[in-house]
N, C-alpha and C. Protein backbone atom coordinates (compact mmCIF):
# COMPACT_ATOMS: atom_id res chain seq x y z
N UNK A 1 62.52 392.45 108.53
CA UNK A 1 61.25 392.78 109.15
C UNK A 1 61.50 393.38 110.53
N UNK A 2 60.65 393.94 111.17
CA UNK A 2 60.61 395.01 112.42
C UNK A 2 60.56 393.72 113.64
N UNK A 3 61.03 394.13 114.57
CA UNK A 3 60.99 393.42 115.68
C UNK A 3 59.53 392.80 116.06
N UNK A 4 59.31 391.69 116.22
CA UNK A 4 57.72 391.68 116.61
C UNK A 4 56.82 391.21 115.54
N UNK A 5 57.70 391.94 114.50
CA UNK A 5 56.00 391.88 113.52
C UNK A 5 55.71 390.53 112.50
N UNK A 6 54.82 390.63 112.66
CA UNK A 6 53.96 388.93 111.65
C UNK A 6 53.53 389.81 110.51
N UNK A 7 54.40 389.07 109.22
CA UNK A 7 53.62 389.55 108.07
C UNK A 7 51.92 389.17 107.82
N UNK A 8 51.17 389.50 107.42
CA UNK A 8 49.88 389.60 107.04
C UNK A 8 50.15 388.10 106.24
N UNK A 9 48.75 388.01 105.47
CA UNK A 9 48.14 386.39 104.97
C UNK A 9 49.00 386.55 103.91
N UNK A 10 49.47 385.76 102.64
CA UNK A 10 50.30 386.17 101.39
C UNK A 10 49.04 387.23 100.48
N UNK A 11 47.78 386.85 100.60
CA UNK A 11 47.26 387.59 99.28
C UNK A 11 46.98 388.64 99.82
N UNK A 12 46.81 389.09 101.34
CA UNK A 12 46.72 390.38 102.28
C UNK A 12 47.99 391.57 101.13
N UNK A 13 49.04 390.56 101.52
CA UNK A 13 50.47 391.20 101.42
C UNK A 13 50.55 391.94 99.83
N UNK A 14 49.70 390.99 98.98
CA UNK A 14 49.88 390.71 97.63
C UNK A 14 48.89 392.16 97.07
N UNK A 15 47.78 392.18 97.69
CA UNK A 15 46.96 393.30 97.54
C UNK A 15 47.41 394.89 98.15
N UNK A 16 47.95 394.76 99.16
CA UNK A 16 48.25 395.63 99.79
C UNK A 16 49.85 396.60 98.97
N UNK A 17 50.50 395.69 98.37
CA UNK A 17 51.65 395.95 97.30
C UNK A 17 51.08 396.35 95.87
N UNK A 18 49.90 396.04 95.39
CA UNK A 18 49.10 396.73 94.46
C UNK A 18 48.29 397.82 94.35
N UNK A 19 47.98 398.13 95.51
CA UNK A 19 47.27 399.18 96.02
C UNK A 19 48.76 400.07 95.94
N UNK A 20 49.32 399.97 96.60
CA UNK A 20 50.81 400.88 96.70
C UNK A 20 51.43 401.47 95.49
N UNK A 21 51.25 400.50 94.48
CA UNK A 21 51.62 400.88 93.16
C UNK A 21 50.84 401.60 92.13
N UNK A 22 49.42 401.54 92.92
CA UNK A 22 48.36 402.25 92.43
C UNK A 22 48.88 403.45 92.96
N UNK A 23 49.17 403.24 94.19
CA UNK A 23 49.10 405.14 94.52
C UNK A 23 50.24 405.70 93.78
N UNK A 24 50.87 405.37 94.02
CA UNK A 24 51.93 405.32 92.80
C UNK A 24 52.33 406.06 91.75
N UNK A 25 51.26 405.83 90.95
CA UNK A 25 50.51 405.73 89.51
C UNK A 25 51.17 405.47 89.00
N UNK A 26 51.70 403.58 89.15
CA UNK A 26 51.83 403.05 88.32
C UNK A 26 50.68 402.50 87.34
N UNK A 27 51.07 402.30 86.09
CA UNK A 27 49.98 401.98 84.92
C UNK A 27 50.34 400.56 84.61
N UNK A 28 51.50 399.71 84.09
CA UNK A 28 51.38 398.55 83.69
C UNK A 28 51.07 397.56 85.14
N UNK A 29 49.86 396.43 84.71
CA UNK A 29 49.61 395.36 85.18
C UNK A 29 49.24 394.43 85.03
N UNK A 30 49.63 392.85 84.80
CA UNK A 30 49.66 391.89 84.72
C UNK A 30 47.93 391.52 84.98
N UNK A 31 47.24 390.36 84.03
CA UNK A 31 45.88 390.46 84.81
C UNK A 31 45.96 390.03 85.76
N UNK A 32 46.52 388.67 86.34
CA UNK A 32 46.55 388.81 88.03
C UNK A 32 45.98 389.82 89.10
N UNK A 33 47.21 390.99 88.79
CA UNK A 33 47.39 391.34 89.56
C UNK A 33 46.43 392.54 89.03
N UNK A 34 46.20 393.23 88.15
CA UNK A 34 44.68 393.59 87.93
C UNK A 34 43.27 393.23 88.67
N UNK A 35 43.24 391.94 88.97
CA UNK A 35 42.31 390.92 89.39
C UNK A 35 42.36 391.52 91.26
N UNK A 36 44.15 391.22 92.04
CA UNK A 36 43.98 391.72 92.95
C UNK A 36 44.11 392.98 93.27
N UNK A 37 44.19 393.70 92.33
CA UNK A 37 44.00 395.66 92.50
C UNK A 37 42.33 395.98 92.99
N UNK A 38 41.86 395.01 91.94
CA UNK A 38 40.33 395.11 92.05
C UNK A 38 39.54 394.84 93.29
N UNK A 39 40.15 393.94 93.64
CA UNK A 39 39.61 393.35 94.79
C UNK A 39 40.12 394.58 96.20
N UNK A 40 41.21 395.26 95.99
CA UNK A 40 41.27 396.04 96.90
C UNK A 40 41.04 397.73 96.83
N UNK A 41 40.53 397.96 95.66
CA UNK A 41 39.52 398.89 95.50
C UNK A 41 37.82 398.74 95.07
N UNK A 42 37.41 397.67 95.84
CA UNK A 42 36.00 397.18 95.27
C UNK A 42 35.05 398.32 96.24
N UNK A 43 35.47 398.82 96.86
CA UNK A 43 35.06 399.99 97.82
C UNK A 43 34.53 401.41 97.20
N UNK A 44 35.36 401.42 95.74
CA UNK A 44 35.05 402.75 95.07
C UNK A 44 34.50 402.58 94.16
N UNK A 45 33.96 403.73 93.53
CA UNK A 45 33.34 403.51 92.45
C UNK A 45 34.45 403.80 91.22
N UNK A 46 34.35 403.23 90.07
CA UNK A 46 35.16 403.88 88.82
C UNK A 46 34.89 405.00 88.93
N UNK A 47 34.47 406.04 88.49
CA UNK A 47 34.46 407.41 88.43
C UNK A 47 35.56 407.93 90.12
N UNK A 48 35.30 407.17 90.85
CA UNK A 48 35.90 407.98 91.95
C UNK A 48 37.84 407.51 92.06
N UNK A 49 37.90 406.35 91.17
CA UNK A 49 39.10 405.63 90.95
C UNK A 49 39.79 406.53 90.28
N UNK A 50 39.02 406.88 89.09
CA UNK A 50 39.38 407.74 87.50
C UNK A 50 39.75 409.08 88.53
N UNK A 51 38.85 409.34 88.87
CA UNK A 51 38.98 411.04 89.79
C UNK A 51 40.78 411.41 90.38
N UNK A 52 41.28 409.91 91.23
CA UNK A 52 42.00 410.00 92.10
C UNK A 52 43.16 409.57 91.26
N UNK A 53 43.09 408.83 90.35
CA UNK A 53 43.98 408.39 89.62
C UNK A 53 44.47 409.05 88.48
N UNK A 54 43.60 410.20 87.83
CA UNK A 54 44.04 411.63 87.27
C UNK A 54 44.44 412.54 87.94
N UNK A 55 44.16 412.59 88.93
CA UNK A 55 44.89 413.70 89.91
C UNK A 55 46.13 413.19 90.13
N UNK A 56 46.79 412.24 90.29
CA UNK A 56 48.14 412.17 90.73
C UNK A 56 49.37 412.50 89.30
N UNK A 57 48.48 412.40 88.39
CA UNK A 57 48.94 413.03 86.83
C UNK A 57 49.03 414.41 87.01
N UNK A 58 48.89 415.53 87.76
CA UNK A 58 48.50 416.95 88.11
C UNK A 58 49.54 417.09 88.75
N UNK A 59 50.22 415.98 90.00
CA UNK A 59 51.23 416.58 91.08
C UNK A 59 52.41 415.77 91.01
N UNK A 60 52.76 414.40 90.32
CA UNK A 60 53.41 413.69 89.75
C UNK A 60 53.87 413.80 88.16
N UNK A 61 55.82 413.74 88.21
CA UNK A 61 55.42 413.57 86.69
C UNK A 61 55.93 412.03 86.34
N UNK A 62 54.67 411.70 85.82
CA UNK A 62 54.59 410.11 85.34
C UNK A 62 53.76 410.59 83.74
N UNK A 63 54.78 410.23 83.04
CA UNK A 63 53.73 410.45 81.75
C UNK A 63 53.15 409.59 81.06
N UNK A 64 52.89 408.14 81.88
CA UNK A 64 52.02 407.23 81.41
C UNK A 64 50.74 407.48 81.86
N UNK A 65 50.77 408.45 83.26
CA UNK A 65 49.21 408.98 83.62
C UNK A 65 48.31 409.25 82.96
N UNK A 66 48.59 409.86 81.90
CA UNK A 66 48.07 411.34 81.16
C UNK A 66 47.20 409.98 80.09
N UNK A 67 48.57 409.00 79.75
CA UNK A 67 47.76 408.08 78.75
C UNK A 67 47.12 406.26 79.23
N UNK A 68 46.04 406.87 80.47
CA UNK A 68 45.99 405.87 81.25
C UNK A 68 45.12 404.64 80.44
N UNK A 69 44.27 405.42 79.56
CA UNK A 69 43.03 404.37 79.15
C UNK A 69 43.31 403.23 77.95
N UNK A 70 45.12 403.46 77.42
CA UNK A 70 45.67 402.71 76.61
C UNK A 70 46.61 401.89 77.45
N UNK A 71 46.56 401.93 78.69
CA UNK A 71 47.56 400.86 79.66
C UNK A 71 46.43 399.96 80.33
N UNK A 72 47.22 398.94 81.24
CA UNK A 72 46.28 397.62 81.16
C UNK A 72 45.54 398.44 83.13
N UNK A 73 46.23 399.93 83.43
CA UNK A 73 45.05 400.31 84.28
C UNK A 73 44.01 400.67 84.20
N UNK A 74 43.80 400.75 83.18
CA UNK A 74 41.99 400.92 82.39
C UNK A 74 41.23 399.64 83.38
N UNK A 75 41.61 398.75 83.16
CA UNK A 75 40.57 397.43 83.44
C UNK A 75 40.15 398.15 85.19
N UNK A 76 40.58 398.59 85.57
CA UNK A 76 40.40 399.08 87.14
C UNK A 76 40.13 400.42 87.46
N UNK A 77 39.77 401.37 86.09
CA UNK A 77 39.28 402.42 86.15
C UNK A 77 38.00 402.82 85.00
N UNK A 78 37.74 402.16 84.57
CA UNK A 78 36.60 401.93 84.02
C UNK A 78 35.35 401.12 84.56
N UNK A 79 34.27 401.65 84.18
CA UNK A 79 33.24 400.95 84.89
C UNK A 79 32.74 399.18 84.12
N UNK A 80 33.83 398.45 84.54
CA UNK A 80 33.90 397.37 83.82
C UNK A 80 33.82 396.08 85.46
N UNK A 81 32.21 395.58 85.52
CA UNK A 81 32.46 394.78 86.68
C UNK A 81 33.24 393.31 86.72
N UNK A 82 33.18 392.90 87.87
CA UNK A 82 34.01 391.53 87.89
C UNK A 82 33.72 390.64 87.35
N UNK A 83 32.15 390.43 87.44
CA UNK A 83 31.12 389.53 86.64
C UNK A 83 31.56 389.82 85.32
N UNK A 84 31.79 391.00 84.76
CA UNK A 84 31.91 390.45 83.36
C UNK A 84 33.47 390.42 83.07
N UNK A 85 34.25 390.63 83.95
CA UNK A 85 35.92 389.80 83.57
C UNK A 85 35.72 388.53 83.42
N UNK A 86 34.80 388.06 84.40
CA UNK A 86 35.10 386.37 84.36
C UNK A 86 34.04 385.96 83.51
N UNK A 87 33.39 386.54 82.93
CA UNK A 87 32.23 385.97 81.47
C UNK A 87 32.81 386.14 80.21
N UNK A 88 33.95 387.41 80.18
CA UNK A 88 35.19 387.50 79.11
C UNK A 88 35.94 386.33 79.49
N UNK A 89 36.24 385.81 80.30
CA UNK A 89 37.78 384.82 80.39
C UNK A 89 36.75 383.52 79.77
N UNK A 90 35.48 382.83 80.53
CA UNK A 90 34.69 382.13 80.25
C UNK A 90 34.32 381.63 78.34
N UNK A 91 34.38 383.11 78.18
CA UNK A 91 33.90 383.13 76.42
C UNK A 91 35.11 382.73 75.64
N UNK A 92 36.43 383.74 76.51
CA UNK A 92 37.88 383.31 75.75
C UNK A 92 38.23 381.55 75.95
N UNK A 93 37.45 381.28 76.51
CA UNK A 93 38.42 379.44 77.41
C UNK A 93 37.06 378.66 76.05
N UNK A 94 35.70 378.95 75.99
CA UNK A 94 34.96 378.01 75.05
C UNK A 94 35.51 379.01 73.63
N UNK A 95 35.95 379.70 73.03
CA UNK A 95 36.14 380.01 71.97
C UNK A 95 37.64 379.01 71.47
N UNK A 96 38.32 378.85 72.70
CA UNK A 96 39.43 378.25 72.33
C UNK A 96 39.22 376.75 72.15
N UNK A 97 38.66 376.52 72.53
CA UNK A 97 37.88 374.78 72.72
C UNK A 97 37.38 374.94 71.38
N UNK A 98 36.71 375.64 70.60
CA UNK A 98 36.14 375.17 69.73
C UNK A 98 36.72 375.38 68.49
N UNK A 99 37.50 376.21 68.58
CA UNK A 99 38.73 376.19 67.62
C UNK A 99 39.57 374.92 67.44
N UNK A 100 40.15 374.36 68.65
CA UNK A 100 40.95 373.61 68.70
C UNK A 100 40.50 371.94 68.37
N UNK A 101 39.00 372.22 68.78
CA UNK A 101 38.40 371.01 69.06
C UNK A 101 38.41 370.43 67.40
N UNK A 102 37.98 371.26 66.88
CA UNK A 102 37.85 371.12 65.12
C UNK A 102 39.03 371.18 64.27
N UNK A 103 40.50 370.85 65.24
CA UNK A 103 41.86 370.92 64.59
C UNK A 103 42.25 371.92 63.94
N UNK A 104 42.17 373.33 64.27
CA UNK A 104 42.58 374.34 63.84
C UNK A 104 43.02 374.86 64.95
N UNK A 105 44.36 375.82 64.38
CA UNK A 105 45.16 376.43 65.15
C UNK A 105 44.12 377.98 65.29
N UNK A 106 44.51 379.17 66.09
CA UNK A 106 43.99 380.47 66.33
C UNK A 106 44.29 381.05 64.76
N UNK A 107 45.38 381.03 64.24
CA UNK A 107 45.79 381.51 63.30
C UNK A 107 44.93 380.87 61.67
N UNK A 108 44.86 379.67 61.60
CA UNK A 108 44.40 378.96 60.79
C UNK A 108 42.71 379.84 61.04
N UNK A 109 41.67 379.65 62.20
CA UNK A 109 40.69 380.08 62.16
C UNK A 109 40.32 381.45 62.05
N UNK A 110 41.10 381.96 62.23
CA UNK A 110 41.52 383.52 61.63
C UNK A 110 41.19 383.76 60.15
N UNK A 111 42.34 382.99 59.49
CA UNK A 111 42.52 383.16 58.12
C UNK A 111 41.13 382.70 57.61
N UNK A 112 40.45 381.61 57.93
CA UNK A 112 39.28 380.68 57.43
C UNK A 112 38.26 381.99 57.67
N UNK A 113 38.11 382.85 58.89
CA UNK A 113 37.19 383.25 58.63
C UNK A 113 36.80 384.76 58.61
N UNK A 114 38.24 385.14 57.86
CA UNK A 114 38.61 386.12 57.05
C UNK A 114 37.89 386.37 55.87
N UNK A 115 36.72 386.50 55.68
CA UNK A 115 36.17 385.74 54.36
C UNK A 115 36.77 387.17 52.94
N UNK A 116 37.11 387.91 53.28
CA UNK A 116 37.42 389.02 52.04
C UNK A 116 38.77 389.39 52.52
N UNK A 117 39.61 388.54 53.44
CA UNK A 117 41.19 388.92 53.33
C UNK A 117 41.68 389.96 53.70
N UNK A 118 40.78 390.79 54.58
CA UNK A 118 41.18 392.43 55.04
C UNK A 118 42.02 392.10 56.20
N UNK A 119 42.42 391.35 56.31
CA UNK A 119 43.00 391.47 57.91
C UNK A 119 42.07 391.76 58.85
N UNK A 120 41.06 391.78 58.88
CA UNK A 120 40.13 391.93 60.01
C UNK A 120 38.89 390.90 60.11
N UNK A 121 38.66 390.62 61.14
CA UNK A 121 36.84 390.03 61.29
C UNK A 121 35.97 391.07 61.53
N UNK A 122 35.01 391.79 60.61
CA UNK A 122 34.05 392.62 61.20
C UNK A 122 32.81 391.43 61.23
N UNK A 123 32.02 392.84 61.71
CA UNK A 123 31.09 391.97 62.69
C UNK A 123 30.28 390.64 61.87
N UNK A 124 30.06 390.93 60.50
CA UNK A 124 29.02 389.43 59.97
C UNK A 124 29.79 388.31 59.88
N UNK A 125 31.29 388.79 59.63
CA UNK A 125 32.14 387.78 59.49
C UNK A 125 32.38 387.00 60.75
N UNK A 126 32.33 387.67 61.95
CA UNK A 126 32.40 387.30 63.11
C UNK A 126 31.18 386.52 63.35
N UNK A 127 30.15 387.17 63.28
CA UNK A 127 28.53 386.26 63.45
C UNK A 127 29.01 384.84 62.86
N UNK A 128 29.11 384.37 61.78
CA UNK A 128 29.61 383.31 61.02
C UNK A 128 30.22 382.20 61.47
N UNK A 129 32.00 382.87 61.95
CA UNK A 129 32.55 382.37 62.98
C UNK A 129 32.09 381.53 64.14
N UNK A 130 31.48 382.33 64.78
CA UNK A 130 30.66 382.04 65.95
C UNK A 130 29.21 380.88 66.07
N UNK A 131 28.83 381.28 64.60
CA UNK A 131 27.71 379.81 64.05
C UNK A 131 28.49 378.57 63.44
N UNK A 132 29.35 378.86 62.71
CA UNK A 132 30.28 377.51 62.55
C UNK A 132 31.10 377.11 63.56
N UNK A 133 31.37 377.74 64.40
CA UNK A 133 31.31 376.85 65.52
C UNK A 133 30.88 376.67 67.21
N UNK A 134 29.89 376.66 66.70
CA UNK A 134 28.56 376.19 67.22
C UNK A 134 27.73 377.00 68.60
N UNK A 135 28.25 378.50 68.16
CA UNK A 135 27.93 379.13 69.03
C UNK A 135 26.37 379.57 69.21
N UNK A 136 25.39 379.42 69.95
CA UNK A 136 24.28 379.86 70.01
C UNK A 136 24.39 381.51 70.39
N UNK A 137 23.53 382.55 69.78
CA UNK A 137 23.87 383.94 70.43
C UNK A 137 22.91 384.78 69.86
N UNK A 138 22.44 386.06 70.04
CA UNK A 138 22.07 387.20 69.73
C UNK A 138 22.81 388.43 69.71
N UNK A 139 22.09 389.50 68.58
CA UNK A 139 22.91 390.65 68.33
C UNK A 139 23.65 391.15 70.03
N UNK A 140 22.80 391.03 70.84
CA UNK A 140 23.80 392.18 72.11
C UNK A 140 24.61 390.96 72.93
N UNK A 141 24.81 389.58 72.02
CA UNK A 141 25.58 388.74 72.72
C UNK A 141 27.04 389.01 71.90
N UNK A 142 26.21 388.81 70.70
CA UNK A 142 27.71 389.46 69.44
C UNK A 142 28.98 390.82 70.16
N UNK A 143 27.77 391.59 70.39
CA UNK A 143 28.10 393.08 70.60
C UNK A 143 28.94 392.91 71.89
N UNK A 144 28.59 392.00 72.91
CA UNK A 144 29.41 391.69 73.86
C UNK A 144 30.25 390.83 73.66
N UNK A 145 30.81 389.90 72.69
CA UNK A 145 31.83 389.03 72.37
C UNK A 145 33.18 390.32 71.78
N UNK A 146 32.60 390.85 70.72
CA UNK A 146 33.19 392.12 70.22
C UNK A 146 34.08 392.90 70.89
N UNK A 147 33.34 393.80 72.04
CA UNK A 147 33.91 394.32 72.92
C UNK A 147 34.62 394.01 73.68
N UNK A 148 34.77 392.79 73.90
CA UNK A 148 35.52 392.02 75.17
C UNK A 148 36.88 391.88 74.18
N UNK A 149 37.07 391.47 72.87
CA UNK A 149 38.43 391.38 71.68
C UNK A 149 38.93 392.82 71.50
N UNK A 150 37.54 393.58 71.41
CA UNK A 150 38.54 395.13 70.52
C UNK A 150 38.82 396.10 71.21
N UNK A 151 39.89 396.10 71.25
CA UNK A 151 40.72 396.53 72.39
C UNK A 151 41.04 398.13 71.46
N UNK A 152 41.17 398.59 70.36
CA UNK A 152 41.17 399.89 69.85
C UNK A 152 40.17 400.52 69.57
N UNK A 153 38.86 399.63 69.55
CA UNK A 153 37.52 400.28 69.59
C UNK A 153 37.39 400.28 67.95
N UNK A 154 37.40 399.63 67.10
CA UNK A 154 37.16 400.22 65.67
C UNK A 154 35.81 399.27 65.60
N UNK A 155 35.47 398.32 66.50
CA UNK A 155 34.50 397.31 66.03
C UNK A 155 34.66 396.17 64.99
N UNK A 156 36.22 396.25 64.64
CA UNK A 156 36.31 394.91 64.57
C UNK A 156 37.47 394.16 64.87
N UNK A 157 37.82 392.98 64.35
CA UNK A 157 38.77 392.19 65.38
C UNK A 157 40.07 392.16 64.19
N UNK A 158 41.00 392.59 64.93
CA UNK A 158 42.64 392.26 64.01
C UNK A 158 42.79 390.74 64.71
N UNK A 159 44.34 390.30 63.79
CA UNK A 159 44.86 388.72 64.39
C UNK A 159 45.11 389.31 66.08
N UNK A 160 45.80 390.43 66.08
CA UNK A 160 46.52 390.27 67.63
C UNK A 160 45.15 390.24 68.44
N UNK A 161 44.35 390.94 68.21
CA UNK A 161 43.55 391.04 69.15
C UNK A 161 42.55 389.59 69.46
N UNK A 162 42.06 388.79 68.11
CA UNK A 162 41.98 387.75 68.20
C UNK A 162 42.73 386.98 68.74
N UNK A 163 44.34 386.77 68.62
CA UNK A 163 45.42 385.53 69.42
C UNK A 163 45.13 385.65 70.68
N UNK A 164 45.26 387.31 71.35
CA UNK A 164 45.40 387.99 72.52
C UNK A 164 44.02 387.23 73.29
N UNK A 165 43.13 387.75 72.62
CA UNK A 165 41.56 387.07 73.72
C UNK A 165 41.42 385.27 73.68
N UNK A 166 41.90 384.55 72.66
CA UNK A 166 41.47 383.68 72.83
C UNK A 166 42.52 382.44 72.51
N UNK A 167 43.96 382.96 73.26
CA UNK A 167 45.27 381.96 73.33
C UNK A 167 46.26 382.66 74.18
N UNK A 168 46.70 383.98 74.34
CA UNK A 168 47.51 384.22 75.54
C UNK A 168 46.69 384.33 75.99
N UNK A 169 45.48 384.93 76.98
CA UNK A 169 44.42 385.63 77.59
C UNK A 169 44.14 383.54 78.41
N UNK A 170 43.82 382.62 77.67
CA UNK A 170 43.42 381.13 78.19
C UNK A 170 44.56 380.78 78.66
N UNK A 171 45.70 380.95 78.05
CA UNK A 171 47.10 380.20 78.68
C UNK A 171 47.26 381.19 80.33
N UNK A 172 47.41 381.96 79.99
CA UNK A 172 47.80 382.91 81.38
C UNK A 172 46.99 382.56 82.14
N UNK A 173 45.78 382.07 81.95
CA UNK A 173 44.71 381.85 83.16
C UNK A 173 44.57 380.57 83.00
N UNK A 174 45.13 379.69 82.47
CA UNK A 174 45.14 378.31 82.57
C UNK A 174 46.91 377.77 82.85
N UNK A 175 47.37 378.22 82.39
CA UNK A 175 49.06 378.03 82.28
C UNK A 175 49.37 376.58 81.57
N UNK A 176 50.25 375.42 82.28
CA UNK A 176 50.17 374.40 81.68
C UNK A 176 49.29 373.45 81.17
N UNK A 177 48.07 373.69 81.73
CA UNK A 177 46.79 373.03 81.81
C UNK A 177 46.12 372.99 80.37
N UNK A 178 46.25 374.62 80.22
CA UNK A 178 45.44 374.92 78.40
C UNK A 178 46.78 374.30 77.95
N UNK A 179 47.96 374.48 77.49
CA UNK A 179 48.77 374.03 77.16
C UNK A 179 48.77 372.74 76.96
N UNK A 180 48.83 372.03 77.46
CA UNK A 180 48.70 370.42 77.37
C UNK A 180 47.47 370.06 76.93
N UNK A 181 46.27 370.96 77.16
CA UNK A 181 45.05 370.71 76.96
C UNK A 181 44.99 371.06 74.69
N UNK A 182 45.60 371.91 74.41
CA UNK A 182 45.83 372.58 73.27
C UNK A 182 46.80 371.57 72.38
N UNK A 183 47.56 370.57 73.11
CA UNK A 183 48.02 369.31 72.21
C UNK A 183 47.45 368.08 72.21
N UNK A 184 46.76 368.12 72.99
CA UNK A 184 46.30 366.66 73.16
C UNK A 184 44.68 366.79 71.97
N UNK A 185 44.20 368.28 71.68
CA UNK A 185 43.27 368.36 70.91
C UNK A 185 42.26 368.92 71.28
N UNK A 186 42.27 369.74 72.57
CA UNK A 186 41.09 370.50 73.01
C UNK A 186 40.68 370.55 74.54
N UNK A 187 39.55 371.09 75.18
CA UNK A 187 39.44 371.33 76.42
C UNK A 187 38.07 370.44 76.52
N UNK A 188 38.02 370.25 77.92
CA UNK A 188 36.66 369.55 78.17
C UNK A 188 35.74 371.23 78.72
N UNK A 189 35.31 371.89 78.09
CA UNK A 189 34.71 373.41 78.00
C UNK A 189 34.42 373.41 79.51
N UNK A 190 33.28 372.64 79.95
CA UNK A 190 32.50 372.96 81.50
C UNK A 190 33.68 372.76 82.08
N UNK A 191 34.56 371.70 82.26
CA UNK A 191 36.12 371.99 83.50
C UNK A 191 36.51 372.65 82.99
N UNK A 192 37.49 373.33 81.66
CA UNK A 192 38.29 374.67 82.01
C UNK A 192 37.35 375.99 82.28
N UNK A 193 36.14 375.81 81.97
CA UNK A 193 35.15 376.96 82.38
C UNK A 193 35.09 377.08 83.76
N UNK A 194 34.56 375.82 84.35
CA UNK A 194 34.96 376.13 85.93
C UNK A 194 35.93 376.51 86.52
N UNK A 195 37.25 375.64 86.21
CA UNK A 195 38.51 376.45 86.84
C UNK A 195 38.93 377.77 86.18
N UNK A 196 38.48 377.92 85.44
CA UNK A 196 38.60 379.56 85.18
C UNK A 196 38.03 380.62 85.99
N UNK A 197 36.72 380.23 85.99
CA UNK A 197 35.66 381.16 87.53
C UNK A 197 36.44 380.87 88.65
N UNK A 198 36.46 379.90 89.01
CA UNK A 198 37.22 379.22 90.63
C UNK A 198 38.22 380.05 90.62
N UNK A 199 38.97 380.34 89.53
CA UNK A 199 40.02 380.79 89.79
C UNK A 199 40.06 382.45 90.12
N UNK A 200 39.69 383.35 89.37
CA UNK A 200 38.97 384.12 89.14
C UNK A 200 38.38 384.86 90.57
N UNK A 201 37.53 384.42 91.09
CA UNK A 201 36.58 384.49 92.34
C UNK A 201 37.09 383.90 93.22
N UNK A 202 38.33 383.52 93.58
CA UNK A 202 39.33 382.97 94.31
C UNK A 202 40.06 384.50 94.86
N UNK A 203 41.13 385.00 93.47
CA UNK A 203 41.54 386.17 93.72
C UNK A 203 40.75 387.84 93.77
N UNK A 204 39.90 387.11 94.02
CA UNK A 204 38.69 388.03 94.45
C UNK A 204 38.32 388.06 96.21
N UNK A 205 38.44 386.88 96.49
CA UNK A 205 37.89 386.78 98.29
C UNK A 205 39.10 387.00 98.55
N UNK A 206 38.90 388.04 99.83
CA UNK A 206 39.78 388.29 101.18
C UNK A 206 40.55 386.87 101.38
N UNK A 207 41.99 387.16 101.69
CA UNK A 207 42.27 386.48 102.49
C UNK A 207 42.60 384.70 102.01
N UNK A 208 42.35 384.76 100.86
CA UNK A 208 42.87 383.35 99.90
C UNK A 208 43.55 383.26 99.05
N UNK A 209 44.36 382.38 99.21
CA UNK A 209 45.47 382.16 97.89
C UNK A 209 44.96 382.10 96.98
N UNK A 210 45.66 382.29 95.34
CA UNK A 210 45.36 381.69 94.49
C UNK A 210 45.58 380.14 94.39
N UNK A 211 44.91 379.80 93.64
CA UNK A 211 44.35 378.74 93.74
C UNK A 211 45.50 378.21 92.28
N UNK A 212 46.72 376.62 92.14
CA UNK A 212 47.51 376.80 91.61
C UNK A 212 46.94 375.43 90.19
């Protein structure tokens, strides 16, 4: 370090190294650190993100630029707000609870409600899912459960994309917690729901750690 100088707060430091890699144009990111990219471009609009972040594809050669909206920098260049990251993590943390709660693995509830064996859940099959276990909802709640899993856009759900939203996606944002919580037989929904937001809206405010 330079004579004199005091590093900044850790999540100052932490944001300020994401932003850098943005300019960058780097494309792979961890959600974390997705989470604090966001927080240090909450100033722009998507369209003006997308603007600046295709242009460096023009004077740079990075040829993950060109294919930005299939890397995990989409989540920070799309008009996708914070409120609904943390109502996706929220839906992924009670979908896993209720899987688990009823002694089935992700994979097991997959297969169960596979009902014609395509390898996929489309959408009635999904509605189903979601009433057996014990989800209350409407069509544009569906339509928003959907979107938050299908990550190729076909409208309906493969296994990965199912494991992905609702068992790595809870572990990464829970870590040992879902883990231990996932052998012992399930989550208490309202606490891992809360520490999921807390957590969430943590790496969102200026100037605060994550929360461990």
């Amino acid at each position: 370090a330079s004579t004199g100088f005091s590093a900044g707060p850790p999540y100052q430091v932490r944001m300020l190294h994401q932003l850098a890699r943005f300019i960058d144009g780097q494309t792979f990111y961890r959600p974390r650190e997705i989470s604090v990219l966001l927080r240090a471009l909450q100033g722009d609009k998507p369209f003006d993100r997308c603007w600046f972040f295709e242009g460096l594809g023009g004077c740079r050669r990075r040829a993950g630029i060109a294919h930005w909206d299939n890397q995990p920098v989409a989540d920070a260049l799309r008009p996708w707000l914070e409120f609904e990251q943390v109502l996706a993590r929220v839906r992924a943390i009670r979908l896993h609870d209720a899987i688990y709660s009823r002694g089935l693995s992700v994979q097991m509830a997959f297969q169960r409600f596979d009902a014609n064996n395509s390898g996929l859940l489309e959408p009635m099959e999904f509605c189903r899912a979601l009433r057996t276990l014990g989800f209350a909802f409407d069509v544009g709640e569906v339509a928003n459960w959907i979107e938050a899993m299908d990550t190729n856009e076909d409208y309906c759900i493969d296994y990965a994309e199912f494991f992905a939203f609702c068992k790595q996606q809870v572990d990464s944002l829970l870590g040992v917690t879902a883990k231990s919580a996932s052998n012992s037989g399930g989550f208490n929904t309202q606490d891992v729901a809360s520490a999921a937001t807390k957590r969430t809206v943590a790496q969102l405010q200026d100037g605060e750690e994550d929360p461990t």
